[in-house]
N, C-alpha and C. Protein backbone atom coordinates (compact mmCIF):
# COMPACT_ATOMS: atom_id res chain seq x y z
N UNK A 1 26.91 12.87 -9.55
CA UNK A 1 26.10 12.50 -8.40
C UNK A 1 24.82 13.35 -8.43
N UNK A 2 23.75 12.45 -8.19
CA UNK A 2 22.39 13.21 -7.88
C UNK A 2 22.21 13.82 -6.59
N UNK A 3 20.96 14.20 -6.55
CA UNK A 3 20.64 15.38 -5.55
C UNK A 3 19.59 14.31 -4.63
N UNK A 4 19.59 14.85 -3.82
CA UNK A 4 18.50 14.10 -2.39
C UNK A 4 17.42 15.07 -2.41
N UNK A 5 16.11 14.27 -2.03
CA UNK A 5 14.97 14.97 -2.37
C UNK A 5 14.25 14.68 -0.95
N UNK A 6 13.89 15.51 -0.28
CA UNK A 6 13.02 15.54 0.69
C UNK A 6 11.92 15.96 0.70
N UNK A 7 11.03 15.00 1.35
CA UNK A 7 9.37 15.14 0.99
C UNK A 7 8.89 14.69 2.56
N UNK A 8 7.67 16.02 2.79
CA UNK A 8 6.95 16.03 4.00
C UNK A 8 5.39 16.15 3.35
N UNK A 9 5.18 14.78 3.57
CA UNK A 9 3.68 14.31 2.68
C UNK A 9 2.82 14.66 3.38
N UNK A 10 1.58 15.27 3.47
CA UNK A 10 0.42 15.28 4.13
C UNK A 10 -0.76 15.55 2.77
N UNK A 11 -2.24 15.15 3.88
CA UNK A 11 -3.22 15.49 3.15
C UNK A 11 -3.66 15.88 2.42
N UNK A 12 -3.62 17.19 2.30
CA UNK A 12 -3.50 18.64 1.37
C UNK A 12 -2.72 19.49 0.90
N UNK A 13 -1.08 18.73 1.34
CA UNK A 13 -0.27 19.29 0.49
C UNK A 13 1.38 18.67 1.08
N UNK A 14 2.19 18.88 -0.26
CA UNK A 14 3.27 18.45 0.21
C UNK A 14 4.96 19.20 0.37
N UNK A 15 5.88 19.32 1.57
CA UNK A 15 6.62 20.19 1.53
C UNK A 15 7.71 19.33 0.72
N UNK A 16 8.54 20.20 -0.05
CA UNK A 16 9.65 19.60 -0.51
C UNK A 16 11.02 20.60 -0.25
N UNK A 17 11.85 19.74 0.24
CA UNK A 17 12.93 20.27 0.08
C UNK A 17 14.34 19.32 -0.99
N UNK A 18 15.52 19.91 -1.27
CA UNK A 18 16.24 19.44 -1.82
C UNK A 18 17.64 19.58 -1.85
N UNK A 19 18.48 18.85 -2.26
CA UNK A 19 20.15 19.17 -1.96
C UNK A 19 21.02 19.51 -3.36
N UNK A 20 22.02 20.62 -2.45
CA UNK A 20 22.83 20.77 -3.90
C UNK A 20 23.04 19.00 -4.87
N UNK A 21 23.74 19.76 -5.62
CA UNK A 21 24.44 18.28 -6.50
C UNK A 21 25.37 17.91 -5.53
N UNK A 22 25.93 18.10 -4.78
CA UNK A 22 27.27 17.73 -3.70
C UNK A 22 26.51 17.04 -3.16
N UNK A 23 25.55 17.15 -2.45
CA UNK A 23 24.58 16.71 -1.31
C UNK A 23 25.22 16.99 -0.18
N UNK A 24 25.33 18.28 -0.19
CA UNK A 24 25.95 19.12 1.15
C UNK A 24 24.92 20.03 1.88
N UNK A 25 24.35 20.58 1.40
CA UNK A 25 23.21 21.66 2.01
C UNK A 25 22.14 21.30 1.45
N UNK A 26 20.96 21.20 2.49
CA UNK A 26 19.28 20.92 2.16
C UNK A 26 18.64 22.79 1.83
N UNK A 27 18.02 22.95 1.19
CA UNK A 27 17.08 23.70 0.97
C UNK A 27 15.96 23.64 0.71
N UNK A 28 14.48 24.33 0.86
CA UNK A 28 13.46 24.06 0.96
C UNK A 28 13.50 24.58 -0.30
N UNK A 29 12.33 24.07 -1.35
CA UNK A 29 12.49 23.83 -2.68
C UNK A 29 10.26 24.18 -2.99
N UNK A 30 9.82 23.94 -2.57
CA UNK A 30 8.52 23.90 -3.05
C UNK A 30 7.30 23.47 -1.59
N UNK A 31 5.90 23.55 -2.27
CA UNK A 31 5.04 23.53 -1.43
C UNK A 31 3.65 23.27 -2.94
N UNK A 32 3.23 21.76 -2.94
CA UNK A 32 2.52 21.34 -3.80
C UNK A 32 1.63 20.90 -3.67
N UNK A 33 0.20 21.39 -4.01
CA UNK A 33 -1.09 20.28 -3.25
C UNK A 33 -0.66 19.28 -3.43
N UNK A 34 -1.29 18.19 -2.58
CA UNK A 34 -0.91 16.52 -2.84
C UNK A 34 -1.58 16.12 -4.19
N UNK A 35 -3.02 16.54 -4.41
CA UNK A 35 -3.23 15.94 -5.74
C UNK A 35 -2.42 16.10 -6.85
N UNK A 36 -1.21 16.88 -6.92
CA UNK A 36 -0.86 17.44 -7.91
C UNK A 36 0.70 17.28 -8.04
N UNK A 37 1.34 16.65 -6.97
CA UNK A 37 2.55 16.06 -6.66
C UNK A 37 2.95 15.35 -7.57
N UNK A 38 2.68 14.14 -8.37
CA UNK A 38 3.21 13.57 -9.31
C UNK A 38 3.28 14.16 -10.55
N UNK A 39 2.33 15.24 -11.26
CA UNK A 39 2.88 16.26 -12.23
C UNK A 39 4.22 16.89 -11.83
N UNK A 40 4.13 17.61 -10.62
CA UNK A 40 5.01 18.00 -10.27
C UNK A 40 6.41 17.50 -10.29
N UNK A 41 6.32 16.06 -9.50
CA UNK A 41 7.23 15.52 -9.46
C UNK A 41 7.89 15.29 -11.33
N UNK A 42 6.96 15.11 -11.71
CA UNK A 42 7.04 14.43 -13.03
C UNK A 42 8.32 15.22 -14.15
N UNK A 43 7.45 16.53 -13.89
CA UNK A 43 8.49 17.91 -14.62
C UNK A 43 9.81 17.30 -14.03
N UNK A 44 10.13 17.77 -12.22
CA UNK A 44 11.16 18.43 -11.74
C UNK A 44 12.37 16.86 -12.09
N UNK A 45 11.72 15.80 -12.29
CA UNK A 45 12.65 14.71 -12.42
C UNK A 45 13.23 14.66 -13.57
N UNK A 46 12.26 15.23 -14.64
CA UNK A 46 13.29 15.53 -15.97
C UNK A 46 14.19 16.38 -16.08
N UNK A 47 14.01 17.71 -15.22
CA UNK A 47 14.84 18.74 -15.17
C UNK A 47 15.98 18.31 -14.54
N UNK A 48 16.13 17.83 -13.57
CA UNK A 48 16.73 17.46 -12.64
C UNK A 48 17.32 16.59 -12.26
N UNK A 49 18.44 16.10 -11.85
CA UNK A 49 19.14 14.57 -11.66
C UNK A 49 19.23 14.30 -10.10
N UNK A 50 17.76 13.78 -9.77
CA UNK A 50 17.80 13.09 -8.39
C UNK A 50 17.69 11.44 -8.26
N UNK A 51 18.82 11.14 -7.20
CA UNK A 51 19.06 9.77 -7.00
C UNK A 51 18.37 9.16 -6.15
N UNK A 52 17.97 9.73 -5.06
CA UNK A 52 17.27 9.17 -3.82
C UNK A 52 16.32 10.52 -3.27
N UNK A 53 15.09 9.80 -3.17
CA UNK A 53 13.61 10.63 -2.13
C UNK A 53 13.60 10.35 -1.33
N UNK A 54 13.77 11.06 0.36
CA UNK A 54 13.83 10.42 1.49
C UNK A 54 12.05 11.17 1.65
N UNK A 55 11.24 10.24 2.07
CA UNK A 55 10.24 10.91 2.47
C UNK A 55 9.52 10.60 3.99
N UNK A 56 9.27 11.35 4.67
CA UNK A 56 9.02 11.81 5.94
C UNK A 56 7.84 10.72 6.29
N UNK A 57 8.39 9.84 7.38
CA UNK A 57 7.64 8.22 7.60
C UNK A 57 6.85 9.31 9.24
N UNK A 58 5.45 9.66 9.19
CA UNK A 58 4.57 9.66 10.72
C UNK A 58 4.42 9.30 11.43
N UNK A 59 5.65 9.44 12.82
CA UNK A 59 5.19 8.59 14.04
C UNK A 59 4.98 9.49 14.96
N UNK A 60 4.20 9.00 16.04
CA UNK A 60 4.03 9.51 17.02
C UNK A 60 4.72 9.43 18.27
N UNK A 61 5.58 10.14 18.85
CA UNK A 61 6.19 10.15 19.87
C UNK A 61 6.56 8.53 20.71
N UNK A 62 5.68 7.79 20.73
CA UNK A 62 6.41 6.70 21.36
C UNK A 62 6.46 5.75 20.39
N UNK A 63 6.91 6.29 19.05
CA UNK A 63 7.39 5.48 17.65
C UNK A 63 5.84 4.54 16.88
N UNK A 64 4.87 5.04 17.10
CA UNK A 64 3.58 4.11 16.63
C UNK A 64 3.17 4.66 15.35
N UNK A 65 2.77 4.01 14.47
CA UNK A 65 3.26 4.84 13.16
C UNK A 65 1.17 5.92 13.38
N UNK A 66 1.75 7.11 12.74
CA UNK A 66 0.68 8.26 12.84
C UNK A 66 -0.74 7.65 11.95
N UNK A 67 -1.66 8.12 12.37
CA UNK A 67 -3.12 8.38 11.24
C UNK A 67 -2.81 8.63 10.14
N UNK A 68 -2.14 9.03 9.69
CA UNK A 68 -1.72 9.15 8.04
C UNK A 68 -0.73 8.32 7.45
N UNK A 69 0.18 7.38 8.18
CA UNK A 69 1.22 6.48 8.25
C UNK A 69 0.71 5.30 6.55
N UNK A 70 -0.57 5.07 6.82
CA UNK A 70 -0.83 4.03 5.72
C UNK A 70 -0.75 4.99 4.02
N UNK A 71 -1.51 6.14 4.44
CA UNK A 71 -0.97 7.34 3.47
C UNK A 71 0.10 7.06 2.52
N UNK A 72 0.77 7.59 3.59
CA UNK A 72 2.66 7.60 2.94
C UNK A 72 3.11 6.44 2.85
N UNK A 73 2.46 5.44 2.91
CA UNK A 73 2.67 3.61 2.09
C UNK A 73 2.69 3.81 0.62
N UNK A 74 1.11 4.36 0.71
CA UNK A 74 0.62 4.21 -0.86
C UNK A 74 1.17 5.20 -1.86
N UNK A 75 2.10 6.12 -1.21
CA UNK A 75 2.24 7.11 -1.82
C UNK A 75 4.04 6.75 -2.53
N UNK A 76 4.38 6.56 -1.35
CA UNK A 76 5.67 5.85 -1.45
C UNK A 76 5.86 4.61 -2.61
N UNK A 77 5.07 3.86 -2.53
CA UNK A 77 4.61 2.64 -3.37
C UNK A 77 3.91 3.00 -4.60
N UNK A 78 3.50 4.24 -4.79
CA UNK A 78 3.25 4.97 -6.43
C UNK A 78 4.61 5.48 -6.62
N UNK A 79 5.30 5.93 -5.93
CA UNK A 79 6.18 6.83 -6.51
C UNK A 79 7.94 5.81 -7.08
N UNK A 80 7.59 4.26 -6.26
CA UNK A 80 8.64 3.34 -6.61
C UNK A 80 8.17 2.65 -7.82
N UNK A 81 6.79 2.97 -8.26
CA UNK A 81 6.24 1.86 -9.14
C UNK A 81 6.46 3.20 -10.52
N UNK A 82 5.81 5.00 -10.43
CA UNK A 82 6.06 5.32 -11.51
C UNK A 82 7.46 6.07 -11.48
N UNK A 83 8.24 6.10 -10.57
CA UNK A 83 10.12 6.61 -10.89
C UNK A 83 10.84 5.35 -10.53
N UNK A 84 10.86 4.53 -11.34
CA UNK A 84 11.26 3.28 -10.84
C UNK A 84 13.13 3.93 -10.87
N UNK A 85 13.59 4.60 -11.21
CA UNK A 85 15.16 4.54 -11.73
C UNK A 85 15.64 5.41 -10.16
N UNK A 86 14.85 6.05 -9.87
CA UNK A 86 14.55 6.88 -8.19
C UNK A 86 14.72 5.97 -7.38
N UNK A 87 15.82 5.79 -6.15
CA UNK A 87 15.76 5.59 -4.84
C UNK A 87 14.80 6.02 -4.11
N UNK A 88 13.44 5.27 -3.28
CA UNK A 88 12.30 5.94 -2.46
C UNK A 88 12.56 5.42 -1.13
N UNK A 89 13.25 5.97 -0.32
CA UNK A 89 13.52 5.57 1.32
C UNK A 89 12.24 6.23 2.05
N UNK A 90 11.91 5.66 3.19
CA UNK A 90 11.18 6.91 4.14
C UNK A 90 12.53 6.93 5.67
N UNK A 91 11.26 7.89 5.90
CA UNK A 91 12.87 8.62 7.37
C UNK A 91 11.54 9.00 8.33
N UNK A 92 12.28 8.65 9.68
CA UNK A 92 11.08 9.27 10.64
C UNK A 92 11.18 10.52 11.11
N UNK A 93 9.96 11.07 10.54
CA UNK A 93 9.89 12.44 10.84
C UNK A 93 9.31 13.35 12.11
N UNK A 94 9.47 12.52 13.12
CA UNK A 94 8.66 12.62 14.39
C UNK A 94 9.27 14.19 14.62
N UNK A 95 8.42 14.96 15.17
CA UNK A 95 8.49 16.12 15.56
C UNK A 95 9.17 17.25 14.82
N UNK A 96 9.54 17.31 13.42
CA UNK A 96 9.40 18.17 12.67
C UNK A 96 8.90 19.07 12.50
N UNK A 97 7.39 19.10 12.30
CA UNK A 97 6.48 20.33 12.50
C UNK A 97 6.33 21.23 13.27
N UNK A 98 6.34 20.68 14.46
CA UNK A 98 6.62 20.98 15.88
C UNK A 98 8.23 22.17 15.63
N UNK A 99 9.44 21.47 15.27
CA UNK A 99 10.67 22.33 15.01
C UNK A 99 10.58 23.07 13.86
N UNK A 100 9.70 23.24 12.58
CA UNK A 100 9.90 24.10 11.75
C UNK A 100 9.09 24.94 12.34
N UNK A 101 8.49 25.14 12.69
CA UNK A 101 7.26 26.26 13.84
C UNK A 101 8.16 27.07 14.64
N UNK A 102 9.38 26.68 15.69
CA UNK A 102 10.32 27.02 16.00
C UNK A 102 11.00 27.65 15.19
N UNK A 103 11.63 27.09 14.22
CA UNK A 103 12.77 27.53 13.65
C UNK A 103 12.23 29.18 12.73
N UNK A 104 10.45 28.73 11.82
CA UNK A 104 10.04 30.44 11.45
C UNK A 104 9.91 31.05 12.37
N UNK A 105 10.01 30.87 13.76
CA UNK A 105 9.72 31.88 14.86
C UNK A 105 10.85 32.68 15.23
N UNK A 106 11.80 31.64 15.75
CA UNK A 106 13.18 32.24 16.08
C UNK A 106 13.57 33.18 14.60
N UNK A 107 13.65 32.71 13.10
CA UNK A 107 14.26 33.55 12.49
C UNK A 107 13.25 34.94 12.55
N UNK A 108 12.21 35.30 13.18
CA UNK A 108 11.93 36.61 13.08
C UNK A 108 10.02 37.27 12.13
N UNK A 109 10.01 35.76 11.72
CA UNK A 109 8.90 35.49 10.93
C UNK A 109 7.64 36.69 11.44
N UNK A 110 6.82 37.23 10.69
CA UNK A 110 5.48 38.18 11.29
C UNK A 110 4.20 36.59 11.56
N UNK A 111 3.65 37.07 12.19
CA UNK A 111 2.53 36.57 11.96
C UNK A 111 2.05 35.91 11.17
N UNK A 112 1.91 36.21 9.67
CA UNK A 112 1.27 36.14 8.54
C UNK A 112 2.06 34.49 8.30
N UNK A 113 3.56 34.90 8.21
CA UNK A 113 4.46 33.91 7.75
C UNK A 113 4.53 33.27 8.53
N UNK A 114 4.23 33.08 10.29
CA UNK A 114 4.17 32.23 11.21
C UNK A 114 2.96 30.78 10.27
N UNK A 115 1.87 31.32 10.22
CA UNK A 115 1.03 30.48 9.90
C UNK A 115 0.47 29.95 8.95
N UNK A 116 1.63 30.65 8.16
CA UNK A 116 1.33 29.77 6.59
C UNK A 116 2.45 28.27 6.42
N UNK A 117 1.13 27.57 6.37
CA UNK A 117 1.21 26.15 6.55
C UNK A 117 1.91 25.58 5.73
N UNK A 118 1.96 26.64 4.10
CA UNK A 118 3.10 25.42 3.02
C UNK A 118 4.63 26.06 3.34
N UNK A 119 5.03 26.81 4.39
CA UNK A 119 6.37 27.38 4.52
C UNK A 119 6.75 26.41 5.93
N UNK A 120 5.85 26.23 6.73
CA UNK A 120 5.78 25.42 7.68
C UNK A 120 5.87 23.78 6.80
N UNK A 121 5.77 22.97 5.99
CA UNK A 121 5.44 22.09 5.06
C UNK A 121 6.96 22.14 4.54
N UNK A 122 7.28 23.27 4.13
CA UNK A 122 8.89 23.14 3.12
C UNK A 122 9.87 23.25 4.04
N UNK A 123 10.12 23.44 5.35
CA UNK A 123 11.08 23.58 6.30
C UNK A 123 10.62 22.01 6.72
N UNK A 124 9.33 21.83 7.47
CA UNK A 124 9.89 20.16 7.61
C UNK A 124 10.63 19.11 6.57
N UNK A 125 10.36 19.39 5.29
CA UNK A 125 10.97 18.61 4.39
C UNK A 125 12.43 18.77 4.40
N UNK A 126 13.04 20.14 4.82
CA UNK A 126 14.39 20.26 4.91
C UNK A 126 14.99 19.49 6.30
N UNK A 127 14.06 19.47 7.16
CA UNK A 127 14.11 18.86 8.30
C UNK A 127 14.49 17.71 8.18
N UNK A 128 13.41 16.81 7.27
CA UNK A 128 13.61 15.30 7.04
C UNK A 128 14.89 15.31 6.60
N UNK A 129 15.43 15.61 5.37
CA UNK A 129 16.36 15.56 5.11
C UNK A 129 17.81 16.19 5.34
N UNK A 130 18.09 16.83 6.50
CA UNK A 130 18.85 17.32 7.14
C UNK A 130 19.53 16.22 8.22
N UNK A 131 18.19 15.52 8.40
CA UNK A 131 18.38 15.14 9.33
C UNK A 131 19.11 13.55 8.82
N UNK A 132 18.38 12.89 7.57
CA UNK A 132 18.63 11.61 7.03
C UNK A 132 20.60 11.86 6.25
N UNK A 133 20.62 13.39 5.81
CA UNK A 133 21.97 13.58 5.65
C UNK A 133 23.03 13.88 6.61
N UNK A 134 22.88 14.09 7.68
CA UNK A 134 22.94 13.64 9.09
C UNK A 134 23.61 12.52 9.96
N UNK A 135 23.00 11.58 9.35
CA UNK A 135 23.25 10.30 9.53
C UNK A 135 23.46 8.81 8.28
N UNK A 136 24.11 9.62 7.42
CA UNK A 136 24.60 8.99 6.34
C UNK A 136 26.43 9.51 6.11
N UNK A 137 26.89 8.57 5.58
CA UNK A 137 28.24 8.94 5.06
C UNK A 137 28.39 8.90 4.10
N UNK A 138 28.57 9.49 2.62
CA UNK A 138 28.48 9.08 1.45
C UNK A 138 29.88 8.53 1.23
């Protein structure tokens, strides 16, 4: 069995997180400019035996898909066209950011690590997929 891959896409960069081979525990795994995501991706898929990418769908609180929503179309739709053998789901990631902000706070985080944006980026991705393993039964 492959591993589940969680992806929190934005603009300028993307958080990833990922699951054992069991697909029991999410861990935050990386923090990749966006231009540079499909190298990335490119390596870690050879290394690696992942079955399904859940990636983090932008809505806004009363479910309307976000300003960046058409984004993560095209991105989604490169990534089914060049990993075709890859499962590419999206998952709604409404208020994630918002809870990984929380969650470096409560664990104790300084300052510095409060506001660095690709640690904030790799906890929502664990988010997404915490949450999509969550609500699956294998």
């Amino acid at each position: 069995m492959g591993r589940i891959m969680g992806i929190d896409y934005g603009t300028k960069r993307v958080g990833l997180a990922v699951t054992d081979p069991e697909r029991i525990i999410a861990s935050r795994l990386e923090t990749v400019p966006t231009d540079q995501i499909f190298d990335y991706l490119e390596t870690y898929l050879t290394q690696e035996t992942v079955d399904l990418i859940v990636v983090g769908e932008p809505m806004h609180p009363d479910g309307q898909p976000a300003q960046i929503a058409h984004l993560v179309v095209g991105f989604v739709r490169r990534m089914r066209k060049q990993f075709p053998t890859v499962e590419v789901l999206t998952w709604d990631e409404r208020f994630t950011s918002v809870e990984a902000k929380q969650i470096i706070l409560q664990g104790g985080a300084g300052r510095k690590k409060r506001r660095d944006k690709a640690l904030v980026d790799q906890v929502s991705a664990v988010l997404i997929l915490e949450d999509f393993l969550k609500n699956h039964i294998w």
